[in-house]
Protein backbone atom coordinates (compact mmCIF):
# COMPACT_ATOMS: atom_id res chain seq x y z
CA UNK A 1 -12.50 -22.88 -4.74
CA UNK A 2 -13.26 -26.64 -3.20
CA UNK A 3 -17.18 -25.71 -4.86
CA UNK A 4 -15.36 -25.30 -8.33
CA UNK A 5 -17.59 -28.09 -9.79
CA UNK A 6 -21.11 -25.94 -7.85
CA UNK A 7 -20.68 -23.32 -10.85
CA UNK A 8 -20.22 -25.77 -13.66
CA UNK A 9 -23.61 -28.02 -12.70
CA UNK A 10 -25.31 -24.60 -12.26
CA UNK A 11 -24.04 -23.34 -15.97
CA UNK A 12 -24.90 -19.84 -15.46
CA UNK A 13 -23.58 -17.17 -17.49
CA UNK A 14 -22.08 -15.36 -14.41
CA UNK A 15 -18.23 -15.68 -15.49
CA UNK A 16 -15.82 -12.59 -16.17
CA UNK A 17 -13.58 -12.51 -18.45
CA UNK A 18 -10.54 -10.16 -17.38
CA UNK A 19 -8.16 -7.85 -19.21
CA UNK A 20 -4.24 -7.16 -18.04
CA UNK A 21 -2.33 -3.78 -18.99
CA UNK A 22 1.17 -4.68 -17.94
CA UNK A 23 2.14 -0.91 -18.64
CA UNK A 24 -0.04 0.27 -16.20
CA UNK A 25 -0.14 -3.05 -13.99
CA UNK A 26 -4.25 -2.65 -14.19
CA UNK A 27 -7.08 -5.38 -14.20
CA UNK A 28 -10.29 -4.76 -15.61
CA UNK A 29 -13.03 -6.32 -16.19
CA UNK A 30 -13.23 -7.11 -19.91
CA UNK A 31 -16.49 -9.59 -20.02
CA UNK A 32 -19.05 -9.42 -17.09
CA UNK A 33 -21.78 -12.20 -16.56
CA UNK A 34 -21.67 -13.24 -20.63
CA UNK A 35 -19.50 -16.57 -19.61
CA UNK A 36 -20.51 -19.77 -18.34
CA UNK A 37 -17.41 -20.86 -16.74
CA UNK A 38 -15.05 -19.50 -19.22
CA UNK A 39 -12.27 -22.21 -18.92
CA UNK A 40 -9.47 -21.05 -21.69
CA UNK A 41 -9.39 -17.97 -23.87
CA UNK A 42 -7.65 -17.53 -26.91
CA UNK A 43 -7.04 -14.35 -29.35
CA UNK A 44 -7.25 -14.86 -33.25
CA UNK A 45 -4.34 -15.08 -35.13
CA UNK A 46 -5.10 -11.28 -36.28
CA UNK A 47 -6.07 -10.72 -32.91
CA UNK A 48 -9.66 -9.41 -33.82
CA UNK A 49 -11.65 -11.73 -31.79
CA UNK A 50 -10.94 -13.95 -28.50
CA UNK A 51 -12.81 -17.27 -27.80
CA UNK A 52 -13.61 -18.13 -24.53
CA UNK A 53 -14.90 -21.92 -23.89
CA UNK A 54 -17.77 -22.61 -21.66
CA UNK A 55 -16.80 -25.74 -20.54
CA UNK A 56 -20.11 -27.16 -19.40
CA UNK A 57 -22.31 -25.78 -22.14
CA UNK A 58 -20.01 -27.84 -24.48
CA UNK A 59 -19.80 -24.49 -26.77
CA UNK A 60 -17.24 -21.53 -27.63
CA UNK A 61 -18.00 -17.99 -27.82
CA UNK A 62 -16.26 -15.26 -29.49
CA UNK A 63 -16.19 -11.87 -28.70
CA UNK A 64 -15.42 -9.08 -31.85
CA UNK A 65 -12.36 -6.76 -30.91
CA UNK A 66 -11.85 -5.24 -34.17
CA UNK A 67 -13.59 -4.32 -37.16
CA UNK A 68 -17.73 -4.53 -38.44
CA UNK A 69 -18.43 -6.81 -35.68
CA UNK A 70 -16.40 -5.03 -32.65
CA UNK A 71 -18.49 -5.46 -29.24
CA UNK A 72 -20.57 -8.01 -30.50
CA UNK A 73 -20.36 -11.54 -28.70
CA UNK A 74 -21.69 -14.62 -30.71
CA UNK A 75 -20.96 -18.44 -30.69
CA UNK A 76 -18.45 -20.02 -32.53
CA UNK A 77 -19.28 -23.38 -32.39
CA UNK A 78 -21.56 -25.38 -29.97
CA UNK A 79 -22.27 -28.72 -29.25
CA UNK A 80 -19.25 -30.32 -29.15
CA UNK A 81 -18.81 -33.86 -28.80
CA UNK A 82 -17.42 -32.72 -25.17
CA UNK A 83 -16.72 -30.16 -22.86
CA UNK A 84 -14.32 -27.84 -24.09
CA UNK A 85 -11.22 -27.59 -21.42
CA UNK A 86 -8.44 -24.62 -22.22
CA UNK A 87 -8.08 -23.85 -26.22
CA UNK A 88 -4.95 -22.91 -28.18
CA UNK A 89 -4.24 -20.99 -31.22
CA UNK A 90 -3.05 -22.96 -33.87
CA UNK A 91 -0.22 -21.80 -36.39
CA UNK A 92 -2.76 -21.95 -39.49
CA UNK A 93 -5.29 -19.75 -37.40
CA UNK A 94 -7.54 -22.34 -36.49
CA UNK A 95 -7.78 -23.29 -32.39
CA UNK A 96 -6.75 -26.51 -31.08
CA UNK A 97 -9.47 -27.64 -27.98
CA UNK A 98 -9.09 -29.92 -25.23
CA UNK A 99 -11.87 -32.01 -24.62
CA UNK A 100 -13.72 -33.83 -21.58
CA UNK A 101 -15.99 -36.70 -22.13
CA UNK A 102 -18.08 -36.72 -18.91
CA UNK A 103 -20.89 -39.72 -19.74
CA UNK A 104 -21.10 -42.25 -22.29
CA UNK A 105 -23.20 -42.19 -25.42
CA UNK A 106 -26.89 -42.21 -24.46
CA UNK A 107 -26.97 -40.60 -21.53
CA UNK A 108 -27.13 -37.29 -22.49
CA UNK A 109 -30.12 -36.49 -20.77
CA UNK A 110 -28.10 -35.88 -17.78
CA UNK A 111 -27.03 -32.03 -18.59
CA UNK A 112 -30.88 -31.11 -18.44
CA UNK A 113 -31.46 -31.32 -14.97
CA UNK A 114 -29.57 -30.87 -12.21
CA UNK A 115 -30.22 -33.79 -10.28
CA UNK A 116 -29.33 -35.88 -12.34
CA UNK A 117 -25.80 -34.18 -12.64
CA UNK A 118 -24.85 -33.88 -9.13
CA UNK A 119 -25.34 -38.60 -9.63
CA UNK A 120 -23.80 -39.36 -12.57
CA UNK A 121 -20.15 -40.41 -11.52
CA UNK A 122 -18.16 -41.40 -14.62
CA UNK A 123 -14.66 -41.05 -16.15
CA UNK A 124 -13.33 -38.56 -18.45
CA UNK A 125 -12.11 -39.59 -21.84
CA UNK A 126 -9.40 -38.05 -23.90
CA UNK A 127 -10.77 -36.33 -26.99
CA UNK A 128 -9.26 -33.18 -28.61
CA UNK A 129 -10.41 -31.19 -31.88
CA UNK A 130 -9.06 -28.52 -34.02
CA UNK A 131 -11.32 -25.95 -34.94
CA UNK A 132 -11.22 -23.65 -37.99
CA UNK A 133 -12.20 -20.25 -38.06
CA UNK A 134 -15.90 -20.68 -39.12
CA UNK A 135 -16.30 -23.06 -35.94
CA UNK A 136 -16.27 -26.39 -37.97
CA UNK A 137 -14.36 -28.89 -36.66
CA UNK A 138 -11.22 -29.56 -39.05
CA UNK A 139 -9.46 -32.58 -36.84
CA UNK A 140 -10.60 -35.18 -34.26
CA UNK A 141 -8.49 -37.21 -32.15
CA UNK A 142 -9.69 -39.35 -29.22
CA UNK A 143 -8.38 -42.55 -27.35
CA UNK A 144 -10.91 -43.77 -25.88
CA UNK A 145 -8.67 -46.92 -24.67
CA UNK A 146 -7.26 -44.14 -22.62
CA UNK A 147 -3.44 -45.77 -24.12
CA UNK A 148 -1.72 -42.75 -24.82
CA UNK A 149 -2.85 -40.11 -22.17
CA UNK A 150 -5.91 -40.09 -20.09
CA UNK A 151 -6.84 -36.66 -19.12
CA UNK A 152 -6.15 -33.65 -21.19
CA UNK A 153 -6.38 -29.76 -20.62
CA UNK A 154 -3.98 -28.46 -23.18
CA UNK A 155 -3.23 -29.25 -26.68
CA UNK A 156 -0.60 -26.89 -28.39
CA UNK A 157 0.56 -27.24 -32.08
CA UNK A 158 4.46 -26.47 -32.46
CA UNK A 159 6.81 -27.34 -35.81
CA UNK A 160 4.43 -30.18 -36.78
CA UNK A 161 3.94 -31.71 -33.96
CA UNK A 162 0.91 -31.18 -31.33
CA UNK A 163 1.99 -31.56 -27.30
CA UNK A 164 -0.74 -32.37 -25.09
CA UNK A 165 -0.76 -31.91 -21.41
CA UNK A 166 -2.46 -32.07 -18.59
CA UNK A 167 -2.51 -31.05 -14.52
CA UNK A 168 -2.33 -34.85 -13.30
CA UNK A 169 0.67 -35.75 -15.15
CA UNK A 170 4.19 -34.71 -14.84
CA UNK A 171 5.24 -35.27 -19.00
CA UNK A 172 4.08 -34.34 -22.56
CA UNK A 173 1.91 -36.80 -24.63
């Protein structure tokens, strides 16, 4: 687990996606090799799709549960501004994502080769989106003065209001 950041540079589609029964207290294997570091999965608010985020391919990709589509696995949206870090089903049906600046502007070159990842040392900034169901991007927040929160990994809409957390810090933002 200490190698966590190995599989992200490599950004392999090697990642499993797993399925629960509680009935029958069962694990399968839902998704095999199809995920790049699946980092947050969320069902649709009719529950005929999931998206899964590939954190460092900066992209979500949804897999059909239901209807024309069912067994097919396509992209939702890609290229976001950053990579994608847990997601959250909205009220409205669109998915709230957490978001991980890892360079500055201009040096995107770095996520082509992997030697250049593995020396690029640079701090996250706090950006989160809301996505609509045809994978454009509805809403953008970011503080890049890092004066709210610094470091986010969940964003979760409730009466209103959207609560954003994160594993570093014991409150809500």
């Amino acid at each position: 687990m200490q190698n966590w950041y190995l599989d992200v540079l490599e950004a392999s589609s090697h990642g499993q996606v797993l399925k629960y029964n509680p009935t029958s207290n069962e694990t399968v294997i839902f998704l095999n090799n199809v995920v790049a570091f699946a980092n947050g999965v969320a069902l649709s608010k009719d529950e005929d799709y999931l998206v899964a985020c590939e954190i460092w391919k900066y992209r979500c990709i949804r897999h059909w549960l239901k209807g024309a589509n069912k067994g097919i696995t396509d992209v939702l949206i890609e290229n976001l501004p950053g990579a994608p870090d847990n997601i959250n089903l909205a009220p409205d049906g669109s998915f709230w994502i957490p978001l991980i600046l890892l360079t500055s502007k201009g040096l995107e070159f770095v996520h082509k080769y992997k030697t250049t990842k593995h020396l690029v040392d640079s701090f996250p900034r706090l950006i989160v989106v809301n996505v609509a169901t045809d994978g454009k991007i509805i809403r953008e927040f970011d503080d890049a003065d890092w004066k709210v929160i610094t470091f986010v990994t969940s964003a979760l809409e409730f009466e209103d209001h959207l609560y954003l957390g994160n594993l570093n810090c014991n409150f809500l933002g």
